[in-house]
N, C-alpha and C. Protein backbone atom coordinates (compact mmCIF):
# COMPACT_ATOMS: atom_id res chain seq x y z
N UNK A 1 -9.43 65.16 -62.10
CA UNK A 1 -9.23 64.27 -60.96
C UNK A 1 -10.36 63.24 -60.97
N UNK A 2 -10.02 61.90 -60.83
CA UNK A 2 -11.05 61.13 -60.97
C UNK A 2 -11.39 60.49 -59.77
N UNK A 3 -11.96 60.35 -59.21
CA UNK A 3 -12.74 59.95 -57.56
C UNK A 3 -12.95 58.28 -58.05
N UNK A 4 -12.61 57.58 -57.07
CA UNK A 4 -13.30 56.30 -57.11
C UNK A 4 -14.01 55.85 -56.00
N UNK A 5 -15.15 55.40 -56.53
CA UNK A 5 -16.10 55.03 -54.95
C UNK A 5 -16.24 53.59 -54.63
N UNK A 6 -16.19 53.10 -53.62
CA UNK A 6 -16.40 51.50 -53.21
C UNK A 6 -17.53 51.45 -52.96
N UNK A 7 -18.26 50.62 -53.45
CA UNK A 7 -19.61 50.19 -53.35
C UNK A 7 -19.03 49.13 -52.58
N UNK A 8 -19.71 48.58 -51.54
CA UNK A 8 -19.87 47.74 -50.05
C UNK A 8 -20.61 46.81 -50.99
N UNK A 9 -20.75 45.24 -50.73
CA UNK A 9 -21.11 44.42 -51.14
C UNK A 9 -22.80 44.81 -50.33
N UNK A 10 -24.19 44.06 -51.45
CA UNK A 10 -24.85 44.31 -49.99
C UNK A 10 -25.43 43.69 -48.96
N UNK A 11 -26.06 43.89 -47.92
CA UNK A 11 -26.13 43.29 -47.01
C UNK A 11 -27.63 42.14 -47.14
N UNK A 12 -27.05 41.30 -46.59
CA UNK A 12 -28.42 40.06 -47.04
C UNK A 12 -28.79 39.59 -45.99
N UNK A 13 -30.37 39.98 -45.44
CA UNK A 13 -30.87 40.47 -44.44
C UNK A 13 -30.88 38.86 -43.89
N UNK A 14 -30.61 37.74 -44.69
CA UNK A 14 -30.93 36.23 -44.25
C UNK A 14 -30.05 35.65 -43.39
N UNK A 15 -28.59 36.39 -43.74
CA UNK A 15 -27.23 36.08 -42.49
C UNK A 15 -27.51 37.12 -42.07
N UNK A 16 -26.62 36.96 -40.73
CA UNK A 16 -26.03 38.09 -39.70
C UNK A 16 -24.99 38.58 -40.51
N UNK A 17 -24.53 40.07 -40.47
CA UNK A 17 -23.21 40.66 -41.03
C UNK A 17 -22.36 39.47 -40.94
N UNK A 18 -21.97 38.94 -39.67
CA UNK A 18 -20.92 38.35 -39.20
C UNK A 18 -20.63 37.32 -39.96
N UNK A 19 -21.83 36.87 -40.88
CA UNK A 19 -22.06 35.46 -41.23
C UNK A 19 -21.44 35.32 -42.76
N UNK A 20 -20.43 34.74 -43.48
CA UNK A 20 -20.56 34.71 -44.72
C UNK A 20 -21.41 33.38 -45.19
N UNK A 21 -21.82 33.86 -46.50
CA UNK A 21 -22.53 32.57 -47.26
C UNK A 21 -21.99 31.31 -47.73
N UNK A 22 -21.14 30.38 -46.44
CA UNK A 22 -20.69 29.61 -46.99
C UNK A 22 -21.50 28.47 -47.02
N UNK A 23 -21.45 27.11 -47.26
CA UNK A 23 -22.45 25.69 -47.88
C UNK A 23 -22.97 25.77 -45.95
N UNK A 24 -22.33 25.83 -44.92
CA UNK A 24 -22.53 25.19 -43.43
C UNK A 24 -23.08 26.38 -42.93
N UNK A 25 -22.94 27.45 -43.49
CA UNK A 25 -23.95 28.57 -42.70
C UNK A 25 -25.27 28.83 -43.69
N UNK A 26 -25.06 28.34 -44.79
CA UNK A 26 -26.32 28.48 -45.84
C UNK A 26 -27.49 27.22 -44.85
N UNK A 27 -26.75 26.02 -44.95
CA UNK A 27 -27.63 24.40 -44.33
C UNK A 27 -28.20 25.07 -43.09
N UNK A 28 -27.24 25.45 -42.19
CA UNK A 28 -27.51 26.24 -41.15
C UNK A 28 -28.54 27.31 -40.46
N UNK A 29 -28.59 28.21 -41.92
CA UNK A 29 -29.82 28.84 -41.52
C UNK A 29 -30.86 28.43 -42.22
N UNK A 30 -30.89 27.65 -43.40
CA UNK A 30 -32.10 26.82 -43.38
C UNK A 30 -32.84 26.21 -42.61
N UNK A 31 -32.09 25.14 -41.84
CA UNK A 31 -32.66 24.07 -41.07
C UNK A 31 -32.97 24.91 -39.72
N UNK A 32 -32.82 26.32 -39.30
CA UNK A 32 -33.37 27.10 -38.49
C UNK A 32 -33.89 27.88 -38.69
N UNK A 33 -34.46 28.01 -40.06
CA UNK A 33 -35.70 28.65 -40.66
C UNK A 33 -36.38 27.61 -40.75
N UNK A 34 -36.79 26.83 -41.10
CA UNK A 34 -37.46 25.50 -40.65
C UNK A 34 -38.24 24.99 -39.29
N UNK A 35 -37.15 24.87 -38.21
CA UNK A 35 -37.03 24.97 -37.26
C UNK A 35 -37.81 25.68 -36.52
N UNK A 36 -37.19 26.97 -36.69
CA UNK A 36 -38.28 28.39 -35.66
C UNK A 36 -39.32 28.49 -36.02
N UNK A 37 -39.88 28.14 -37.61
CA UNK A 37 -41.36 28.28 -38.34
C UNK A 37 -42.07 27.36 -37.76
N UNK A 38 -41.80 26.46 -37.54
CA UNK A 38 -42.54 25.03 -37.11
C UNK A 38 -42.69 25.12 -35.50
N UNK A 39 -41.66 25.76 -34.52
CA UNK A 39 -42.14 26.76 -33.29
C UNK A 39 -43.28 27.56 -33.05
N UNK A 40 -43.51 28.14 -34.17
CA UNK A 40 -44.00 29.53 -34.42
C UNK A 40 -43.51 31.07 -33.92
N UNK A 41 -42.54 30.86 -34.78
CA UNK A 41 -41.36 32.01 -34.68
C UNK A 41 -40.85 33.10 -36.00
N UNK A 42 -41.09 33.99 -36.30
CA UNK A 42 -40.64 34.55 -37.21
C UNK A 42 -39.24 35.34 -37.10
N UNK A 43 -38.43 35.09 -38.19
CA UNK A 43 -37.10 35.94 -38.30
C UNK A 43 -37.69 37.30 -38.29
N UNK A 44 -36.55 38.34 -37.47
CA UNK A 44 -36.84 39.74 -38.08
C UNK A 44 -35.41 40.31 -38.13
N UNK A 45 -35.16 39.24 -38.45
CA UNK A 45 -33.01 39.52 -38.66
C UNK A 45 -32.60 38.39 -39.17
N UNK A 46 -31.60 38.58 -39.86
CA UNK A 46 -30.74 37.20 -40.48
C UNK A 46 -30.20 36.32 -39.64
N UNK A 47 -30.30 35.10 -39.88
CA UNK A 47 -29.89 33.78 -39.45
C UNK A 47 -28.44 34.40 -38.47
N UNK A 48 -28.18 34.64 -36.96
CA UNK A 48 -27.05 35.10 -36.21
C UNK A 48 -26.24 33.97 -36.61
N UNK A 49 -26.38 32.62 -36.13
CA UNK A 49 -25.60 31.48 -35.19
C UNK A 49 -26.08 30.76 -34.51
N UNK A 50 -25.77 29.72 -34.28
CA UNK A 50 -26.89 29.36 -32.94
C UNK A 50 -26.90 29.96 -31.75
N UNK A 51 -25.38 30.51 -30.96
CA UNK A 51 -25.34 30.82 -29.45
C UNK A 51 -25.56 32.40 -29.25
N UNK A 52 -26.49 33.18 -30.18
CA UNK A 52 -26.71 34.53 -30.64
C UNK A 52 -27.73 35.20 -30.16
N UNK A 53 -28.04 35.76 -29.75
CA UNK A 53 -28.95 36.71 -30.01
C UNK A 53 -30.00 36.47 -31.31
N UNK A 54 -31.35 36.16 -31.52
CA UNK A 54 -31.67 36.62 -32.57
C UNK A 54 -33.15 37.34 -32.60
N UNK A 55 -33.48 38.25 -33.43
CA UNK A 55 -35.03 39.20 -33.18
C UNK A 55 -35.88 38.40 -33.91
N UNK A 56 -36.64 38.01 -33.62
CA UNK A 56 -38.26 37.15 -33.49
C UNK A 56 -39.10 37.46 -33.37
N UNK A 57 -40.19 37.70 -33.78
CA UNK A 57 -41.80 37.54 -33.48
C UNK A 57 -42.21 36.11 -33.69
N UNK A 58 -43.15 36.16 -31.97
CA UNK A 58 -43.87 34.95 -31.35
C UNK A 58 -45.38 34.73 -32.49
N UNK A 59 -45.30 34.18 -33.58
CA UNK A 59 -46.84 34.08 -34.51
C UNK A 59 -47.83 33.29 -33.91
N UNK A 60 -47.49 33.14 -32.44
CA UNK A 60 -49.00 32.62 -31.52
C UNK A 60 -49.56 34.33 -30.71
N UNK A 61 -48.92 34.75 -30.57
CA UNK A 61 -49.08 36.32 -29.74
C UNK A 61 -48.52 37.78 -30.79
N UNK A 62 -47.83 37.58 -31.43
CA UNK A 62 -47.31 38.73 -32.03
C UNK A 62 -46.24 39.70 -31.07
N UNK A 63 -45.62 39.00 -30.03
CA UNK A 63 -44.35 39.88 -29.20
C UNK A 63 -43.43 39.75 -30.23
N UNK A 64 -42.70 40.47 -29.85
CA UNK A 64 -41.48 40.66 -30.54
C UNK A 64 -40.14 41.19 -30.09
N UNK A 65 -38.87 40.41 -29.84
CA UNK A 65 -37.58 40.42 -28.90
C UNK A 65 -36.85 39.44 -29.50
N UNK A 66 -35.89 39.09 -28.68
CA UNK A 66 -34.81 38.55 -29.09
C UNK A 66 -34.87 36.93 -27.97
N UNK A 67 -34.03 36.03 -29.22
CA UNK A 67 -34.11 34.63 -28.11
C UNK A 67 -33.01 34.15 -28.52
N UNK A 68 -32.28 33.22 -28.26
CA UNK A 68 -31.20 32.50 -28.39
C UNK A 68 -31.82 31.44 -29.55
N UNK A 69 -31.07 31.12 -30.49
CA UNK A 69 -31.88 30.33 -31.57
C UNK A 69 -31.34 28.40 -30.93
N UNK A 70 -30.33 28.51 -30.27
CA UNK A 70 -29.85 27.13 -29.46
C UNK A 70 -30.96 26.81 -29.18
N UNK A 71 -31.90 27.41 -28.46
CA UNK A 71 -33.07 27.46 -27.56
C UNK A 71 -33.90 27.21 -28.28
N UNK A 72 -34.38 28.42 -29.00
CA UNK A 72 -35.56 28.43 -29.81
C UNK A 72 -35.68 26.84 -30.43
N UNK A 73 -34.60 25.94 -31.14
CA UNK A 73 -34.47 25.02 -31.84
C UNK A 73 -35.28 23.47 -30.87
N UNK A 74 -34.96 23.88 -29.32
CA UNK A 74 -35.08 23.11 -28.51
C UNK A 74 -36.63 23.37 -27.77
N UNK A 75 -37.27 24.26 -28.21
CA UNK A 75 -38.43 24.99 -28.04
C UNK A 75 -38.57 25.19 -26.45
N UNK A 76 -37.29 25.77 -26.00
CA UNK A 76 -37.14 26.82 -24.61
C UNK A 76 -36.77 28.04 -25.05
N UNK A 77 -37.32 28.79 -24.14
CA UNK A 77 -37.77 28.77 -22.74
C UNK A 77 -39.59 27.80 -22.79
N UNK A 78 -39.82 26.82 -21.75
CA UNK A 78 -41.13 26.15 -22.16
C UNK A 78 -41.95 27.53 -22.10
N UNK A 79 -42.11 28.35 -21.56
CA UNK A 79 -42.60 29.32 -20.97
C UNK A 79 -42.72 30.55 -22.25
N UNK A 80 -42.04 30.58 -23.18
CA UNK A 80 -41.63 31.14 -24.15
C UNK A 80 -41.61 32.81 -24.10
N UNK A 81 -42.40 33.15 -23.62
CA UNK A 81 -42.34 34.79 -22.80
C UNK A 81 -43.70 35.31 -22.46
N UNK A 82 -43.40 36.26 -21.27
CA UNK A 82 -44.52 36.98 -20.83
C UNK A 82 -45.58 37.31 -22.14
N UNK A 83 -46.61 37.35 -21.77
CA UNK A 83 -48.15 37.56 -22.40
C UNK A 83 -48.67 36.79 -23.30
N UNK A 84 -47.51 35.36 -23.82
CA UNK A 84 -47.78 34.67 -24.27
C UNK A 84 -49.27 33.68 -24.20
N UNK A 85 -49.49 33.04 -25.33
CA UNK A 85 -50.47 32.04 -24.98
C UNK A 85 -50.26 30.90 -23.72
N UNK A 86 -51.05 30.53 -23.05
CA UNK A 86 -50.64 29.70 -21.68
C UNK A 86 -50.65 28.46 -22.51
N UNK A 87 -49.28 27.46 -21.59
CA UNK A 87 -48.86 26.28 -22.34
C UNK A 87 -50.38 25.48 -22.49
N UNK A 88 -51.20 25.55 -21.81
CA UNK A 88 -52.20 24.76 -22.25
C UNK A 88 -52.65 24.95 -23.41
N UNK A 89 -52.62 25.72 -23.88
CA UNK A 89 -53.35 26.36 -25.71
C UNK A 89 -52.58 26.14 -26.64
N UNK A 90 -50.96 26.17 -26.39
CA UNK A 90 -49.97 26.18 -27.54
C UNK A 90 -49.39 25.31 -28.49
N UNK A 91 -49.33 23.54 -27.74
CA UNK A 91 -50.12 22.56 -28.49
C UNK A 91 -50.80 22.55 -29.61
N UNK A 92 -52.17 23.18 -29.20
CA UNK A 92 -53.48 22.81 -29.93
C UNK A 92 -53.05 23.99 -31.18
N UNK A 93 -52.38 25.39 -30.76
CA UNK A 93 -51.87 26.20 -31.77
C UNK A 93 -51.00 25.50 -32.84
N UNK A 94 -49.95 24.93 -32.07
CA UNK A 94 -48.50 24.75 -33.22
C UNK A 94 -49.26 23.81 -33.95
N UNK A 95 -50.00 22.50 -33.49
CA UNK A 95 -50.89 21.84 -34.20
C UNK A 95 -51.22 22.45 -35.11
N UNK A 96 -51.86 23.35 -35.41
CA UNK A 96 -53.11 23.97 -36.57
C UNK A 96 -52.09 24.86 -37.12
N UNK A 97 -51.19 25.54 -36.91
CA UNK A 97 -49.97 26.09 -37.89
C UNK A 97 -49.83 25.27 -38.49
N UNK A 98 -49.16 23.93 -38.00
CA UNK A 98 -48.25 22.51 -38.70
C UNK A 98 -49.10 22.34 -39.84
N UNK A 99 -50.71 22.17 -39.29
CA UNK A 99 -51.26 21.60 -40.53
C UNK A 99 -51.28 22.71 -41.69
N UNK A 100 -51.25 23.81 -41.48
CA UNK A 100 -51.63 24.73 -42.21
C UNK A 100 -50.29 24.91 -43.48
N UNK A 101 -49.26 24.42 -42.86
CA UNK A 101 -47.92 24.82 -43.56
C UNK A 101 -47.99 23.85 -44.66
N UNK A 102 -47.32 24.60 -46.27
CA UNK A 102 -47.88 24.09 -47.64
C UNK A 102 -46.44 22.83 -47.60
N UNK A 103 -46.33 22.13 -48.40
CA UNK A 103 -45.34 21.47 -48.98
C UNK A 103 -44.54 22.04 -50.43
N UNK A 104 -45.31 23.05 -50.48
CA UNK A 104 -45.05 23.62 -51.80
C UNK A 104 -44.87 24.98 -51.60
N UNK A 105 -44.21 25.81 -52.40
CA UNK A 105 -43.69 27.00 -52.37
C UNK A 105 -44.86 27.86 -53.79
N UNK A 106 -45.62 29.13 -53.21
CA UNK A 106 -45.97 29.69 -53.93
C UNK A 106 -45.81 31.49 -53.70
N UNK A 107 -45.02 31.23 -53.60
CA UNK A 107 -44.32 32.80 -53.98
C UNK A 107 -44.08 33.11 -54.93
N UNK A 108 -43.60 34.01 -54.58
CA UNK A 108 -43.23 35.32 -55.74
C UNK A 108 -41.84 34.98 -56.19
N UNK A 109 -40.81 34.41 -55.16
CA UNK A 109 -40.11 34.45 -55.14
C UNK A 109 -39.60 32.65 -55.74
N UNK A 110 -39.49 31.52 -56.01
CA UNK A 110 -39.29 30.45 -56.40
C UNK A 110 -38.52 29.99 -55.37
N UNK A 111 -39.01 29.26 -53.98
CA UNK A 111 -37.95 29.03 -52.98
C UNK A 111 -38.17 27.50 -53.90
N UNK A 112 -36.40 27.15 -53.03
CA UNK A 112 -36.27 25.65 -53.63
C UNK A 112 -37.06 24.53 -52.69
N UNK A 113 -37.94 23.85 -53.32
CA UNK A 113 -38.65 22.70 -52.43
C UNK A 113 -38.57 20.90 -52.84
N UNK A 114 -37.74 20.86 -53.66
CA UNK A 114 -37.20 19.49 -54.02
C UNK A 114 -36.12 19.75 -53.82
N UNK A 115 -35.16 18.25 -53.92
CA UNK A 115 -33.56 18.54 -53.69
C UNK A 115 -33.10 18.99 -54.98
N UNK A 116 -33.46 18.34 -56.25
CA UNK A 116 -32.81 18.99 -57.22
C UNK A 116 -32.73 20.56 -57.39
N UNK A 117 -33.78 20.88 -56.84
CA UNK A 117 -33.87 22.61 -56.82
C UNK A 117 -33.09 23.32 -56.23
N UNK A 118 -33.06 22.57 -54.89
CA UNK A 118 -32.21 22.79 -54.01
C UNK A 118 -30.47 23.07 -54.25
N UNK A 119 -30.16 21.73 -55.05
CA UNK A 119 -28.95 21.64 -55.79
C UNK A 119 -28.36 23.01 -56.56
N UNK A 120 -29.87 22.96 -57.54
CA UNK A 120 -29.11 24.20 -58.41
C UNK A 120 -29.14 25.53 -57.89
N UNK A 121 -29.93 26.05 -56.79
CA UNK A 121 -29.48 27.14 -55.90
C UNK A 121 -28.45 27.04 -55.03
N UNK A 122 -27.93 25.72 -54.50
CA UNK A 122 -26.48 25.92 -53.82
C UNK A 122 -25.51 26.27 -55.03
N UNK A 123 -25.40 25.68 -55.93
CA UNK A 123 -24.73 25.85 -56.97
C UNK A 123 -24.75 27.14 -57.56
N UNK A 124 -25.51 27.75 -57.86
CA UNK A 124 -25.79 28.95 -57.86
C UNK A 124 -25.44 30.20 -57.37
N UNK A 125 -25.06 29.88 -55.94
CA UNK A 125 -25.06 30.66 -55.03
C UNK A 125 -23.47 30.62 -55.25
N UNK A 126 -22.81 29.19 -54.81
CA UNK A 126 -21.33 28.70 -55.01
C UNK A 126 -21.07 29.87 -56.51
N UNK A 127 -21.61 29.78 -57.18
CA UNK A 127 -21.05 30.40 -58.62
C UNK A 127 -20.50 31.85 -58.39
N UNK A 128 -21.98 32.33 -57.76
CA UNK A 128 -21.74 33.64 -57.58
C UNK A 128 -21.05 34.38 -56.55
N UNK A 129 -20.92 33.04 -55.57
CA UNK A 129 -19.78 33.74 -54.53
C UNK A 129 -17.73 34.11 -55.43
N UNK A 130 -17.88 32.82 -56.21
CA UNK A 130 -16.78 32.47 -57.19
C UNK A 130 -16.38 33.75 -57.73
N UNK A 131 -16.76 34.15 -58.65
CA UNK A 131 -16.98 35.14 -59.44
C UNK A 131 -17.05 36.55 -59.34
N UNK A 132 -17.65 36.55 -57.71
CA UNK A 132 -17.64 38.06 -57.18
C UNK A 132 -19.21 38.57 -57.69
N UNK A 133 -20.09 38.13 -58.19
CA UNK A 133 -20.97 38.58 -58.43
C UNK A 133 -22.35 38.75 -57.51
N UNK A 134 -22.24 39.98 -56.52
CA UNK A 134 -22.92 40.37 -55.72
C UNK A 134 -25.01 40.55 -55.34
N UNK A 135 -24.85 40.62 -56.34
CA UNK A 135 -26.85 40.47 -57.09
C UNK A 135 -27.12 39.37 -57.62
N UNK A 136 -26.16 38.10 -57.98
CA UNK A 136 -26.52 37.09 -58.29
C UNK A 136 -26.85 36.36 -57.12
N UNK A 137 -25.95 36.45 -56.07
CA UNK A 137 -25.11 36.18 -54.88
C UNK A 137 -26.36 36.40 -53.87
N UNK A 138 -27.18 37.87 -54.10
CA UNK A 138 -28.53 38.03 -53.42
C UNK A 138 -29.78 37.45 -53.47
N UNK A 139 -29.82 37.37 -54.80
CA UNK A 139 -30.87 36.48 -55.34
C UNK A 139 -31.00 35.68 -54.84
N UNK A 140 -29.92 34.83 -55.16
CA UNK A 140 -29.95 33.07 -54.78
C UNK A 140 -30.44 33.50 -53.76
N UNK A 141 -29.74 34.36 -52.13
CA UNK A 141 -29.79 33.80 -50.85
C UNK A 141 -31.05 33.78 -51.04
N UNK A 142 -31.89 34.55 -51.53
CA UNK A 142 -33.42 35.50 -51.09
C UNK A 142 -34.30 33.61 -51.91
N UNK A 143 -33.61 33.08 -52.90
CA UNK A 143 -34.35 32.25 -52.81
C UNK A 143 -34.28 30.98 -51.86
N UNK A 144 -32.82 31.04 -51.42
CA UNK A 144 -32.72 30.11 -50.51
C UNK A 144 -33.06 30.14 -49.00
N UNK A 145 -33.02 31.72 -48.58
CA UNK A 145 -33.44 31.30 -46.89
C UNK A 145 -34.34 32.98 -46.85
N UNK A 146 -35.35 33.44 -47.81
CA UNK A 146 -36.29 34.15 -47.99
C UNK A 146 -37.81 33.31 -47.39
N UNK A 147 -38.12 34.24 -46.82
CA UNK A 147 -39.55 33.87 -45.58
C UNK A 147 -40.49 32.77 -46.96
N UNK A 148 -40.60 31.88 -46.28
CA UNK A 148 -41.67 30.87 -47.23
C UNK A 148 -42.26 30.09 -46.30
N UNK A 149 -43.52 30.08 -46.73
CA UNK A 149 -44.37 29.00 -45.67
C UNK A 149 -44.36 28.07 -46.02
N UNK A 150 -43.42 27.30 -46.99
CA UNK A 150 -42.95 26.20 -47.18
C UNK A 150 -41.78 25.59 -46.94
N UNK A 151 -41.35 26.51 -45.43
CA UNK A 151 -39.70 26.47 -44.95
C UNK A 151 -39.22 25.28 -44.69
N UNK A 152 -40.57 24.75 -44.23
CA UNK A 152 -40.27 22.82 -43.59
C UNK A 152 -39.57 22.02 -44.79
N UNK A 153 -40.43 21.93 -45.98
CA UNK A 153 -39.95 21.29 -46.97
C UNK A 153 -38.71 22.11 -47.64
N UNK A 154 -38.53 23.03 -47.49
CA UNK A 154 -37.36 23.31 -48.42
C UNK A 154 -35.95 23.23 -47.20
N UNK A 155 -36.04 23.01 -46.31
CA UNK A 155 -35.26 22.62 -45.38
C UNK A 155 -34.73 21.42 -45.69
N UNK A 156 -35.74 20.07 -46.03
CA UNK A 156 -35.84 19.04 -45.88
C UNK A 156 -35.42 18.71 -48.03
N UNK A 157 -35.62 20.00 -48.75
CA UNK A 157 -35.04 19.38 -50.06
C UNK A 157 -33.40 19.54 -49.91
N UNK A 158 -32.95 21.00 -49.13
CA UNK A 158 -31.69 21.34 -48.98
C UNK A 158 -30.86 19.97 -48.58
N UNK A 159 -31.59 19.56 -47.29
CA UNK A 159 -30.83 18.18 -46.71
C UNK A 159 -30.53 17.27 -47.41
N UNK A 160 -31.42 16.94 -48.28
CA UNK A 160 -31.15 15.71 -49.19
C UNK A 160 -30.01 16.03 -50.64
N UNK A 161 -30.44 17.55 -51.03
CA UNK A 161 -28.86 17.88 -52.05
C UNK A 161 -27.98 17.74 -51.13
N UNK A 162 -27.78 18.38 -50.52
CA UNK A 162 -26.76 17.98 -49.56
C UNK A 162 -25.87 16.54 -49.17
N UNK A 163 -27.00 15.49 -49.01
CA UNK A 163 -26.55 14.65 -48.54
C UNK A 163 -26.51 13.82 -49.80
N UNK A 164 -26.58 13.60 -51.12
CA UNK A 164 -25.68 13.55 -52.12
C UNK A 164 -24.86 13.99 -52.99
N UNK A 165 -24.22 15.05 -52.51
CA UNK A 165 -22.93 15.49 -52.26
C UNK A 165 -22.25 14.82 -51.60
């Protein structure tokens, strides 16, 4: 008797389950990994949606909960949550993050930070959705919307493949 087992595609911690990896939810959670970094916000869950729920840590205080990313994008609540830094300080904070954030990607991991780079990881990604190939399919995401302190610029290379297309 021969048993067959389904291996589940796996889960890619950068979308929400809900989310597949298509070109408008890939742009999508880029430009809100971008976005929340330049807040000072860390993912601790994949890109929901915008009108979602999503789990965050505050990198001016270190709380950690859930915010609406609509919001987060719009940098409300002004108030941002109990025990936070008082708005008078947070300014002078996101300031000295901003400056601190590289233009360049030095990971481990090769996030894309020009558009051409950019290009060949959408493409990439497109391939391996094509094909069915599930670990190719991971990779890419992990290089495309994987934690980089160079989220600003690779936001900003995505936009421009993009926008010659």
């Amino acid at each position: 008797m021969t048993t067959t087992v389904t291996v589940p595609p796996p889960t890619v911690f950068f979308l929400a389950e809900n989310l597949s990896p298509t070109p408008r939810n890939l742009h999508s959670a880029v430009e809100a990994l971008a976005r929340i970094t330049a807040q000072a916000w860390a993912p601790l869950s994949g890109y929901p949606g915008s009108d979602t729920h999503w789990r965050v840590r505050c990198l001016l205080c270190g709380w950690e909960g859930t915010r609406f990313y609509s919001h987060l994008r719009r940098a409300r609540p002004v108030g941002r949550h109990k025990g936070c830094l008082p708005q008078e300080q947070r300014q002078a904070k996101l300031a000295q993050l901003a400056a601190q954030a590289p233009a360049e990607c030095h990971c481990w991991v090769a996030h894309p930070v020009t558009a051409a780079d950019a290009a060949d990881v959408l493409a990439a990604i497109e391939q391996a959705r094509r094909i069915d190939d599930s670990h190719g399919l991971t990779t890419h995401l992990r290089r495309l919307l994987g934690p980089c302190p160079a989220a600003a610029a690779r936001a900003l290379a995505v936009k421009q493949a993009t926008a010659r297309s």
